[in-house]
PDB file of N, CA and C in Angstrom:
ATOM      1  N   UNK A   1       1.116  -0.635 -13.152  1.00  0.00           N
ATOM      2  CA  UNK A   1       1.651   0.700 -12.979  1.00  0.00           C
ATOM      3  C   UNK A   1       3.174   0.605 -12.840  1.00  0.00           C
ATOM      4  N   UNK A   2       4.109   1.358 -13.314  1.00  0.00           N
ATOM      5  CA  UNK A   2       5.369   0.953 -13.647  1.00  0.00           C
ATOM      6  C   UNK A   2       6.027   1.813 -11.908  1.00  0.00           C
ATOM      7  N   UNK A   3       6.904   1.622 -11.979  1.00  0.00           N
ATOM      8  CA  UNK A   3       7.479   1.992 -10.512  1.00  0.00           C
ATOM      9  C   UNK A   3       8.748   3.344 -11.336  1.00  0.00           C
ATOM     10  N   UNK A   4       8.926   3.935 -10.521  1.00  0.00           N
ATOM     11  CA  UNK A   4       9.942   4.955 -10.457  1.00  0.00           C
ATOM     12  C   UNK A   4      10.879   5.083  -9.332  1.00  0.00           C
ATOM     13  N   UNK A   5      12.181   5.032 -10.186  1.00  0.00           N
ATOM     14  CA  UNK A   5      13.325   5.402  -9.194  1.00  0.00           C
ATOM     15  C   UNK A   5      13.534   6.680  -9.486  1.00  0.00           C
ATOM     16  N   UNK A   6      13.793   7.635  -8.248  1.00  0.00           N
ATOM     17  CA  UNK A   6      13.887   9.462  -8.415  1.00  0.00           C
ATOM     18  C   UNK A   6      14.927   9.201  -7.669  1.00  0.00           C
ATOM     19  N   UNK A   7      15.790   9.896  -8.136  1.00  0.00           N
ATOM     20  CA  UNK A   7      17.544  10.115  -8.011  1.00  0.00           C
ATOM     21  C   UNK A   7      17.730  11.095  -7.404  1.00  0.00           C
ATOM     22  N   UNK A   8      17.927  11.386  -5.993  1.00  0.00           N
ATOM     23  CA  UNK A   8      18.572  12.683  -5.401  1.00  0.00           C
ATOM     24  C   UNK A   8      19.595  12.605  -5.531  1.00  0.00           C
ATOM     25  N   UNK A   9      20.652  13.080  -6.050  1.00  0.00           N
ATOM     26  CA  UNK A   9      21.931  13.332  -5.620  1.00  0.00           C
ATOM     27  C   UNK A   9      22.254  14.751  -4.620  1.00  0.00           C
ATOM     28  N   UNK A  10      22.882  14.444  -3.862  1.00  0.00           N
ATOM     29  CA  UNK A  10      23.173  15.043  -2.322  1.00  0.00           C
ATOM     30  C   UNK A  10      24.588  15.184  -2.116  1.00  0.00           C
ATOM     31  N   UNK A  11      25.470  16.938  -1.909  1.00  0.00           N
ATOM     32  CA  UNK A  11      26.672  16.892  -1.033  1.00  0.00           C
ATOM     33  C   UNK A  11      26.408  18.233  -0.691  1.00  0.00           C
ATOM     34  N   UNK A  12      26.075  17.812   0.615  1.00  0.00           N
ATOM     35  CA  UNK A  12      25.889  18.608   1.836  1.00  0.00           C
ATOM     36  C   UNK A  12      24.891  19.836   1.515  1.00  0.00           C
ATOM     37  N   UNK A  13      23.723  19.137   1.395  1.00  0.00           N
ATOM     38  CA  UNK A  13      22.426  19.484   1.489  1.00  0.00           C
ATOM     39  C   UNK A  13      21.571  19.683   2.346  1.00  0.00           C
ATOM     40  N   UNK A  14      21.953  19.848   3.958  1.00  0.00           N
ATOM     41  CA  UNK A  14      21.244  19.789   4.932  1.00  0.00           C
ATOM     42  C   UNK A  14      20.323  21.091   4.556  1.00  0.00           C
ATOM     43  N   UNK A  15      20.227  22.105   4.302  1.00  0.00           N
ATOM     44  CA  UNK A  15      19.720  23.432   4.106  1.00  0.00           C
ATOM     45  C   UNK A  15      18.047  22.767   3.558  1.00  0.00           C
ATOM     46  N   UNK A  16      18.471  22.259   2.315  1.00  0.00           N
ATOM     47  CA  UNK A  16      16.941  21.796   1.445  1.00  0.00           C
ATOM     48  C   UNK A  16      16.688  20.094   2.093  1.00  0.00           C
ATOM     49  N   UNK A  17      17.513  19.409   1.808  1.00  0.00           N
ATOM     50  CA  UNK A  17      17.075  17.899   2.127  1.00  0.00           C
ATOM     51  C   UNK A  17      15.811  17.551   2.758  1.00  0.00           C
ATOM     52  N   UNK A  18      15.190  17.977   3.556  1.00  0.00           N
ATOM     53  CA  UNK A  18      13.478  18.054   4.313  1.00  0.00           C
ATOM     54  C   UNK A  18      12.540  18.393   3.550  1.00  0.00           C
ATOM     55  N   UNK A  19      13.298  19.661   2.678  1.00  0.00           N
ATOM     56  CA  UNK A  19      11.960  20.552   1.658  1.00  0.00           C
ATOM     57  C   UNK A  19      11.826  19.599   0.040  1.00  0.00           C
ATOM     58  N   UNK A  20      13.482  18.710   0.025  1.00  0.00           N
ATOM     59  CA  UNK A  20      13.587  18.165  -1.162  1.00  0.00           C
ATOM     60  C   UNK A  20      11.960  16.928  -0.919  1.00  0.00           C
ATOM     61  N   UNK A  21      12.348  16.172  -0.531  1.00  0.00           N
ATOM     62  CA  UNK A  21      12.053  14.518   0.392  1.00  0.00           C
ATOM     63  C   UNK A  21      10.762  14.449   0.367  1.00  0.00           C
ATOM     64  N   UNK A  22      10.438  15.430   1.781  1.00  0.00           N
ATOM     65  CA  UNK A  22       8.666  16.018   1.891  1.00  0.00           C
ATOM     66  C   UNK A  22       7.972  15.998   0.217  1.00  0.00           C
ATOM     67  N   UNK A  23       8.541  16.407  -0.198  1.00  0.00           N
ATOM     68  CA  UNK A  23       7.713  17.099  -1.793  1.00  0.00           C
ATOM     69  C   UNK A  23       7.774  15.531  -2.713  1.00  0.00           C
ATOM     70  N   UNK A  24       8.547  14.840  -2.547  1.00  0.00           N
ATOM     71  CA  UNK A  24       8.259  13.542  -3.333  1.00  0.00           C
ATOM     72  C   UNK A  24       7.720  12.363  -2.292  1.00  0.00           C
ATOM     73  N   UNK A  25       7.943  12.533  -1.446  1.00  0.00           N
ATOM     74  CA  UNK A  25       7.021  11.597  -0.812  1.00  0.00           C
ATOM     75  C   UNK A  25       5.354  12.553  -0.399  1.00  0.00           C
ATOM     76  N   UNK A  26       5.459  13.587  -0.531  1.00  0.00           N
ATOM     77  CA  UNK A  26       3.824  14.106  -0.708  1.00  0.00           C
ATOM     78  C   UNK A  26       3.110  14.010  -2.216  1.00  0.00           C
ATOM     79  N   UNK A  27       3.760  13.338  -3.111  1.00  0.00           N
ATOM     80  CA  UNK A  27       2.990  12.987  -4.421  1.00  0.00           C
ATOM     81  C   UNK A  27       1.694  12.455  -4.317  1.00  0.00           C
ATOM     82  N   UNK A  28       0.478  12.346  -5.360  1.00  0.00           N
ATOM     83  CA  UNK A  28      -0.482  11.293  -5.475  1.00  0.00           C
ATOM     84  C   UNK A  28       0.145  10.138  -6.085  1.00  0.00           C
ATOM     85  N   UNK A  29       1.070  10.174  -7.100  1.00  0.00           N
ATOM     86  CA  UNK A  29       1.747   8.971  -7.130  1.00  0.00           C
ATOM     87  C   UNK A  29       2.871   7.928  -6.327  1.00  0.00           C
ATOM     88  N   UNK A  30       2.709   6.959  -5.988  1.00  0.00           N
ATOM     89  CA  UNK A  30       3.050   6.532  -4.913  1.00  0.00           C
ATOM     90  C   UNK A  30       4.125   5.258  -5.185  1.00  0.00           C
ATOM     91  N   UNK A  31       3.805   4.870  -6.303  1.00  0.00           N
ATOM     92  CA  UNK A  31       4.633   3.594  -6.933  1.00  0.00           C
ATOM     93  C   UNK A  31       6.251   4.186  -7.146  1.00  0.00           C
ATOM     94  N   UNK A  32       6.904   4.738  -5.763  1.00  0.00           N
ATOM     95  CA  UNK A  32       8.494   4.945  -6.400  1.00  0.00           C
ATOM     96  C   UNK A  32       8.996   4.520  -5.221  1.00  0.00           C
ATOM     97  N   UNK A  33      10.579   4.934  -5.565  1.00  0.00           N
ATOM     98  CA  UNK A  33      11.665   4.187  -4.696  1.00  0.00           C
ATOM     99  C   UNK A  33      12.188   5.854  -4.665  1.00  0.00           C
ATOM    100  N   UNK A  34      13.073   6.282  -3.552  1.00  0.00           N
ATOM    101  CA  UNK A  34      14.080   7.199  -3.751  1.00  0.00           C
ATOM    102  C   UNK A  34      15.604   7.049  -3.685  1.00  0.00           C
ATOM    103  N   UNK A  35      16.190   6.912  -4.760  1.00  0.00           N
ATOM    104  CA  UNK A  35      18.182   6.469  -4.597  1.00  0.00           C
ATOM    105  C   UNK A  35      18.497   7.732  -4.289  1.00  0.00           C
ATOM    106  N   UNK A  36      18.847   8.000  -2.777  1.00  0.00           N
ATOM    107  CA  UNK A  36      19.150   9.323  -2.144  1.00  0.00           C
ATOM    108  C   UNK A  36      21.171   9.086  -2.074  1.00  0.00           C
ATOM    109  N   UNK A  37      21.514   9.190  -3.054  1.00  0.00           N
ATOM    110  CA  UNK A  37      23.356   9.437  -3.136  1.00  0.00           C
ATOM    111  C   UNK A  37      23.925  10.299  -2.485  1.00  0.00           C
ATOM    112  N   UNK A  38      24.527  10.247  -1.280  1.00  0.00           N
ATOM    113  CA  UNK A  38      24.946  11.221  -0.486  1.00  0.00           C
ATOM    114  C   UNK A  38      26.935  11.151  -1.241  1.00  0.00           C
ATOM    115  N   UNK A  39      26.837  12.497  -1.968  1.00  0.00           N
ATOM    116  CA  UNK A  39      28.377  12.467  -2.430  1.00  0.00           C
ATOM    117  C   UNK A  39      29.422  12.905  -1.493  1.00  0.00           C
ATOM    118  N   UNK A  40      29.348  12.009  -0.841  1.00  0.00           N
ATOM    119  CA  UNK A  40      30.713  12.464   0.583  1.00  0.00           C
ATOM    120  C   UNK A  40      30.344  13.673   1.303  1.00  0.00           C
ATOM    121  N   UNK A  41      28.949  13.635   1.475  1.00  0.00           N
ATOM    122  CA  UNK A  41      28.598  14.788   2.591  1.00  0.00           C
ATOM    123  C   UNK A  41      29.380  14.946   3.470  1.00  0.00           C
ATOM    124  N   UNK A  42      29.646  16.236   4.198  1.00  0.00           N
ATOM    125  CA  UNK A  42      30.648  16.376   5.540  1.00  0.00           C
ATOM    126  C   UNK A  42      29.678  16.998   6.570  1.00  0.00           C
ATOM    127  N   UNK A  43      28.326  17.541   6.582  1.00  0.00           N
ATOM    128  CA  UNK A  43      27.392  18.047   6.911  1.00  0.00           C
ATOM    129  C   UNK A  43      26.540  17.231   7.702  1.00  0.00           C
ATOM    130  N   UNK A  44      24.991  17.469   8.188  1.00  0.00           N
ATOM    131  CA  UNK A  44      24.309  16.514   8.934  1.00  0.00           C
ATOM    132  C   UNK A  44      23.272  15.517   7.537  1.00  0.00           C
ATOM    133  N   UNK A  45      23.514  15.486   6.627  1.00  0.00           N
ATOM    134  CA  UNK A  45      22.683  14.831   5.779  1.00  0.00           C
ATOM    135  C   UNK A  45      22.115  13.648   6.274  1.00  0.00           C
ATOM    136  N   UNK A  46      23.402  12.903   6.503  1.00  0.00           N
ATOM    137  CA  UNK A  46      23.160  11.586   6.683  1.00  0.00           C
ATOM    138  C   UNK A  46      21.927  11.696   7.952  1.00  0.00           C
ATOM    139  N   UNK A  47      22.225  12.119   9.256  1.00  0.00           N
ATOM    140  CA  UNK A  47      21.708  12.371  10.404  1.00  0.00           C
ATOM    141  C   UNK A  47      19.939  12.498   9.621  1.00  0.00           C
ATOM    142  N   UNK A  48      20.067  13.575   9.007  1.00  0.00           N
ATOM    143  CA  UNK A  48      18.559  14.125   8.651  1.00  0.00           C
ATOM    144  C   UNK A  48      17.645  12.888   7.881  1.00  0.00           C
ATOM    145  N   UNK A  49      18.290  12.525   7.096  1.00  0.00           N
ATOM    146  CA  UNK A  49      17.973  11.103   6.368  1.00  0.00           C
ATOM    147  C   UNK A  49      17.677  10.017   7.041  1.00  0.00           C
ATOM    148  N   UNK A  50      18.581   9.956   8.049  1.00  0.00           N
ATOM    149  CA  UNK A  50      17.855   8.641   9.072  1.00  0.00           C
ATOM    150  C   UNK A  50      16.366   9.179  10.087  1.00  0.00           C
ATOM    151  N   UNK A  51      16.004  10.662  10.158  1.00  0.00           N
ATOM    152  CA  UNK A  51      14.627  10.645  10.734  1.00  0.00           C
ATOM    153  C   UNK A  51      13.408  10.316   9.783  1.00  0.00           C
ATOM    154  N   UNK A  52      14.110   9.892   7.970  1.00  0.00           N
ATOM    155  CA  UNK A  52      12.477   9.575   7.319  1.00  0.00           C
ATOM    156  C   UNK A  52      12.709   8.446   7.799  1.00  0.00           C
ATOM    157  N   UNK A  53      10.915   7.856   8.112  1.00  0.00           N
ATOM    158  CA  UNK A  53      10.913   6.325   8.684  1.00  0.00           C
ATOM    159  C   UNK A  53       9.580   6.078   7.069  1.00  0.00           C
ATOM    160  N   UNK A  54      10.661   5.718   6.296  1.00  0.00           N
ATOM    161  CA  UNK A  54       9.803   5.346   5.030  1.00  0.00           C
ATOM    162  C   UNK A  54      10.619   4.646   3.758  1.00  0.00           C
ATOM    163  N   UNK A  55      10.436   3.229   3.977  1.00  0.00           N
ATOM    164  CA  UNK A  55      11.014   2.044   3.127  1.00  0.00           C
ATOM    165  C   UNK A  55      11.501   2.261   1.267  1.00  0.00           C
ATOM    166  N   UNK A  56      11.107   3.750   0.977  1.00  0.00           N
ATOM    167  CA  UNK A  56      11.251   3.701  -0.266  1.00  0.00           C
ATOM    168  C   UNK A  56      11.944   4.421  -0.490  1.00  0.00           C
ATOM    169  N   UNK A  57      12.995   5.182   1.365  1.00  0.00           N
ATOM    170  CA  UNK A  57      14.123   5.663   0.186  1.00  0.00           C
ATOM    171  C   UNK A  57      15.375   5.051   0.883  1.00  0.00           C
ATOM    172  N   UNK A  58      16.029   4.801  -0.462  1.00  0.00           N
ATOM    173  CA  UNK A  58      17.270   3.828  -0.494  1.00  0.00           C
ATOM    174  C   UNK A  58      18.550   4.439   0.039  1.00  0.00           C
ATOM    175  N   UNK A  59      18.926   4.422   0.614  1.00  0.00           N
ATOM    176  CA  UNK A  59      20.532   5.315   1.287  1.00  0.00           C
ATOM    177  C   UNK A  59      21.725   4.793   0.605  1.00  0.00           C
ATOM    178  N   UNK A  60      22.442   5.890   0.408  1.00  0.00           N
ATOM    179  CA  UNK A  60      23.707   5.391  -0.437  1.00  0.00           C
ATOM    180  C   UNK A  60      24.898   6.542  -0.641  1.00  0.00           C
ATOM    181  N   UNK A  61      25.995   5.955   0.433  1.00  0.00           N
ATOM    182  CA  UNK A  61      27.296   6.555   0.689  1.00  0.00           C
ATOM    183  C   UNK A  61      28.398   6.606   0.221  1.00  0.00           C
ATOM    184  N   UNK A  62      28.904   7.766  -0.605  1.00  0.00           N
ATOM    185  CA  UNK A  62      30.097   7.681  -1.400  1.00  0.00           C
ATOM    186  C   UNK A  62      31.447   8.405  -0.752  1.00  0.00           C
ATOM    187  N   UNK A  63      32.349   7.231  -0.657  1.00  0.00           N
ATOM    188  CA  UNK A  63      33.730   7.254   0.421  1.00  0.00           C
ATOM    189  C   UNK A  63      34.411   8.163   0.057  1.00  0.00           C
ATOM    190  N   UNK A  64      34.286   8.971  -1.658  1.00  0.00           N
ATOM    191  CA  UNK A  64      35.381  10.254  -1.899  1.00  0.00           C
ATOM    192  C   UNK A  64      33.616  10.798  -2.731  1.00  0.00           C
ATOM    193  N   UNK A  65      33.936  12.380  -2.940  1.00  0.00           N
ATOM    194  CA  UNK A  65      33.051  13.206  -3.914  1.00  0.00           C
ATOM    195  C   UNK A  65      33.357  12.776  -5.497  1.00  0.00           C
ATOM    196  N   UNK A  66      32.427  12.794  -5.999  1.00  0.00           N
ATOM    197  CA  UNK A  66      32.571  12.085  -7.121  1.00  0.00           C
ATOM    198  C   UNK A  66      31.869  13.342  -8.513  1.00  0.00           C
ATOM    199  N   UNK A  67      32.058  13.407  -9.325  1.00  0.00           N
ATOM    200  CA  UNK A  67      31.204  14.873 -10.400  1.00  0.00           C
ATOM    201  C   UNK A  67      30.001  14.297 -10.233  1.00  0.00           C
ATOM    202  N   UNK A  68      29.199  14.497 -10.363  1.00  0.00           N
ATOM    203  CA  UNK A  68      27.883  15.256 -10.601  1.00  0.00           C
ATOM    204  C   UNK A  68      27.450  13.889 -11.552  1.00  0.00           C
ATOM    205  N   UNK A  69      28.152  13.795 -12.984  1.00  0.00           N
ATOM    206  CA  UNK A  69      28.143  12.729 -13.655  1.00  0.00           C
ATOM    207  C   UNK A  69      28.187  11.175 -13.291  1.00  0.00           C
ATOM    208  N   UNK A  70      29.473  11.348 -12.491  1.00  0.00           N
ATOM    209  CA  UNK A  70      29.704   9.998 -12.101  1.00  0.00           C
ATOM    210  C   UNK A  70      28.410   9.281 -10.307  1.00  0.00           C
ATOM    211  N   UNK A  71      28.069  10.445 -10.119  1.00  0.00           N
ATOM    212  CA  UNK A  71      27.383  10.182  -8.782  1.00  0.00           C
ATOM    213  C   UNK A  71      26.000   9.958  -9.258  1.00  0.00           C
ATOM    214  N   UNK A  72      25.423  10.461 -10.217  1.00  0.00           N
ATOM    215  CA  UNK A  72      24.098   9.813 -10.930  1.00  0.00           C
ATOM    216  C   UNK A  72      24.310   8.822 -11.635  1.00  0.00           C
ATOM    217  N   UNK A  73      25.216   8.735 -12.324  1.00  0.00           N
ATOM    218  CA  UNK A  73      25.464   6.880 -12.783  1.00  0.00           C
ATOM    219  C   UNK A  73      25.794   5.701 -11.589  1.00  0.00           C
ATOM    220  N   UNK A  74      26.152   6.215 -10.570  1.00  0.00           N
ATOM    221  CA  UNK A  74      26.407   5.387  -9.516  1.00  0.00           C
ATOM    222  C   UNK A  74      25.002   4.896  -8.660  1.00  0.00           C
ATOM    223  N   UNK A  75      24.209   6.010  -8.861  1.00  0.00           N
ATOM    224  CA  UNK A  75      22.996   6.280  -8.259  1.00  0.00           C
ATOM    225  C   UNK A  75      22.032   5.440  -9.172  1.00  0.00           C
ATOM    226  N   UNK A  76      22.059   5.802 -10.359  1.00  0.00           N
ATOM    227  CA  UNK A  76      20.595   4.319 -11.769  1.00  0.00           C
ATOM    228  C   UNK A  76      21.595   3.033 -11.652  1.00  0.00           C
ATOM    229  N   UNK A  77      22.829   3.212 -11.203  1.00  0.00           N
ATOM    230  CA  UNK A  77      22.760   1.056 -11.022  1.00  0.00           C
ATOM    231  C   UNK A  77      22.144   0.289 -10.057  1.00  0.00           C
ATOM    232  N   UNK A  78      22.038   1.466  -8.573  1.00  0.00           N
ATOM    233  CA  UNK A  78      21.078   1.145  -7.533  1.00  0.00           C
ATOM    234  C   UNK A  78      19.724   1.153  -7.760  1.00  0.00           C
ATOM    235  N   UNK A  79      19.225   1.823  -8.955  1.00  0.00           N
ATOM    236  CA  UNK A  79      17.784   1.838  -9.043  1.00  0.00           C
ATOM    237  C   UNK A  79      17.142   0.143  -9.573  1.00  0.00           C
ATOM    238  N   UNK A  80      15.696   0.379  -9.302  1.00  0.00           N
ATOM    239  CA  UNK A  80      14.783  -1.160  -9.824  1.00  0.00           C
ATOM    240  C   UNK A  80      13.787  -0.366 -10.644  1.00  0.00           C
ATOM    241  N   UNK A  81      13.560   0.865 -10.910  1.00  0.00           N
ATOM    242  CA  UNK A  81      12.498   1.477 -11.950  1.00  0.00           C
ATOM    243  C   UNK A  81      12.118   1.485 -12.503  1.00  0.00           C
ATOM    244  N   UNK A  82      11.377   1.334 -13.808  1.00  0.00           N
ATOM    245  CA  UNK A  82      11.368   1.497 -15.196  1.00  0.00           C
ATOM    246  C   UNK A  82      11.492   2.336 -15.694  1.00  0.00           C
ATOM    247  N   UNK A  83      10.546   3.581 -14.748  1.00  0.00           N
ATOM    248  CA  UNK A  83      11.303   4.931 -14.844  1.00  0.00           C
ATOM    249  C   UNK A  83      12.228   5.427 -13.896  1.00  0.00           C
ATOM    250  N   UNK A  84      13.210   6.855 -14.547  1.00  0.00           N
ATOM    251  CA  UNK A  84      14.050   7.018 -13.992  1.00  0.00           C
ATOM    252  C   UNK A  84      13.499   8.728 -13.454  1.00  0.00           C
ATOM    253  N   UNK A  85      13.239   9.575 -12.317  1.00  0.00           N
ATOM    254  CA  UNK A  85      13.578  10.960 -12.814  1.00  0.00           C
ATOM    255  C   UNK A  85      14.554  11.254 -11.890  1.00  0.00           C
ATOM    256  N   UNK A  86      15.002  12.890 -11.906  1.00  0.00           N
ATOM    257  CA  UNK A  86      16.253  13.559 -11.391  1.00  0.00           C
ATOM    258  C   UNK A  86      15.485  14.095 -10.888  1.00  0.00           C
ATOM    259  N   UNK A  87      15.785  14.723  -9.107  1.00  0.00           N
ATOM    260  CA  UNK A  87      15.475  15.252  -8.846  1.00  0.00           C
ATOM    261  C   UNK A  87      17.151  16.423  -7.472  1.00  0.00           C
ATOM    262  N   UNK A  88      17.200  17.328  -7.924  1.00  0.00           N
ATOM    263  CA  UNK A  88      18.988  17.521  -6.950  1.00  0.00           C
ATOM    264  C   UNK A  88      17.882  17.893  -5.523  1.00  0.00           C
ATOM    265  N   UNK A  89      19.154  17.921  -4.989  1.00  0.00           N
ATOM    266  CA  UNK A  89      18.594  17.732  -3.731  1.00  0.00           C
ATOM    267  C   UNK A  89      18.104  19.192  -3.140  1.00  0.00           C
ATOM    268  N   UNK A  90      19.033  20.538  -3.842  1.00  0.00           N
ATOM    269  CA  UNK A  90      17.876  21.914  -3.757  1.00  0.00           C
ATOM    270  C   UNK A  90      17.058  22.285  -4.158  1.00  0.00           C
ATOM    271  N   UNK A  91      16.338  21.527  -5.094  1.00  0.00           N
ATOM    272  CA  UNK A  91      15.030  21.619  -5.530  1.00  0.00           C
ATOM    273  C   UNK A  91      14.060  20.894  -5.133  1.00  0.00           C
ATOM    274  N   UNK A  92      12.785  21.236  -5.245  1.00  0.00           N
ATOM    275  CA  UNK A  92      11.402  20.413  -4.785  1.00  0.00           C
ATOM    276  C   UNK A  92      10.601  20.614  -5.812  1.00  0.00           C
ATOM    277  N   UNK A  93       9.631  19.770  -5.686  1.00  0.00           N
ATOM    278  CA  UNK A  93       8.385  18.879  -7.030  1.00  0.00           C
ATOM    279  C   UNK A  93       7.109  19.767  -5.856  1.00  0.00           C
ATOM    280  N   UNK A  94       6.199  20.027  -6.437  1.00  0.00           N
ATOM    281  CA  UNK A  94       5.122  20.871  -6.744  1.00  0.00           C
ATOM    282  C   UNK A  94       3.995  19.409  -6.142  1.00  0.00           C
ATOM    283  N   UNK A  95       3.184  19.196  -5.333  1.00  0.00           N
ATOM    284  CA  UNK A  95       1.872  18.680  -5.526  1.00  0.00           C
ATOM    285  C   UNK A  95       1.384  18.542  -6.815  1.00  0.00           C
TER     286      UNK A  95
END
């Protein structure tokens, strides 16, 4: 079964970040990693992120805001996947 890296990219998402998270770690598929890119949040992200106690999602802090572009390419060099999906951090995945 191939593994998946799902790409949040995150700046200052505290609002959704719980509703994002919850919804991919409530999948039946279970074989993923999450590269959660926090783009220079100034907000509680980080804070909220350290209450998941769950090894598959990867934390990752960027020292200036970066486009949109450059913060998801920063985000698939951290991945190990075979697959890749997007998921932003105000949206949520469906059961």
């Amino acid at each position: 079964m191939k593994k998946v890296s799902v790409i949040v990219n995150c700046h200052n998402g505290e609002e959704y970040l719980e509703k994002c998270l919850n919804s991919i770690l409530k999948q039946n598929f279970q074989n993923f990693e999450i590269i959660f890119f926090d783009n220079a949040s100034n907000d509680n992200t980080k804070n909220i992120i350290k209450k998941f106690d769950d090894n598959r999602i990867k934390y990752f802090l960027s020292e200036k805001k970066l486009t949109l572009y450059h913060a998801r390419n920063k985000a698939l060099q951290k991945s190990s996947g075979e697959l890749i999906a997007f998921l932003d951090v105000d949206d949520w995945w469906e059961e």
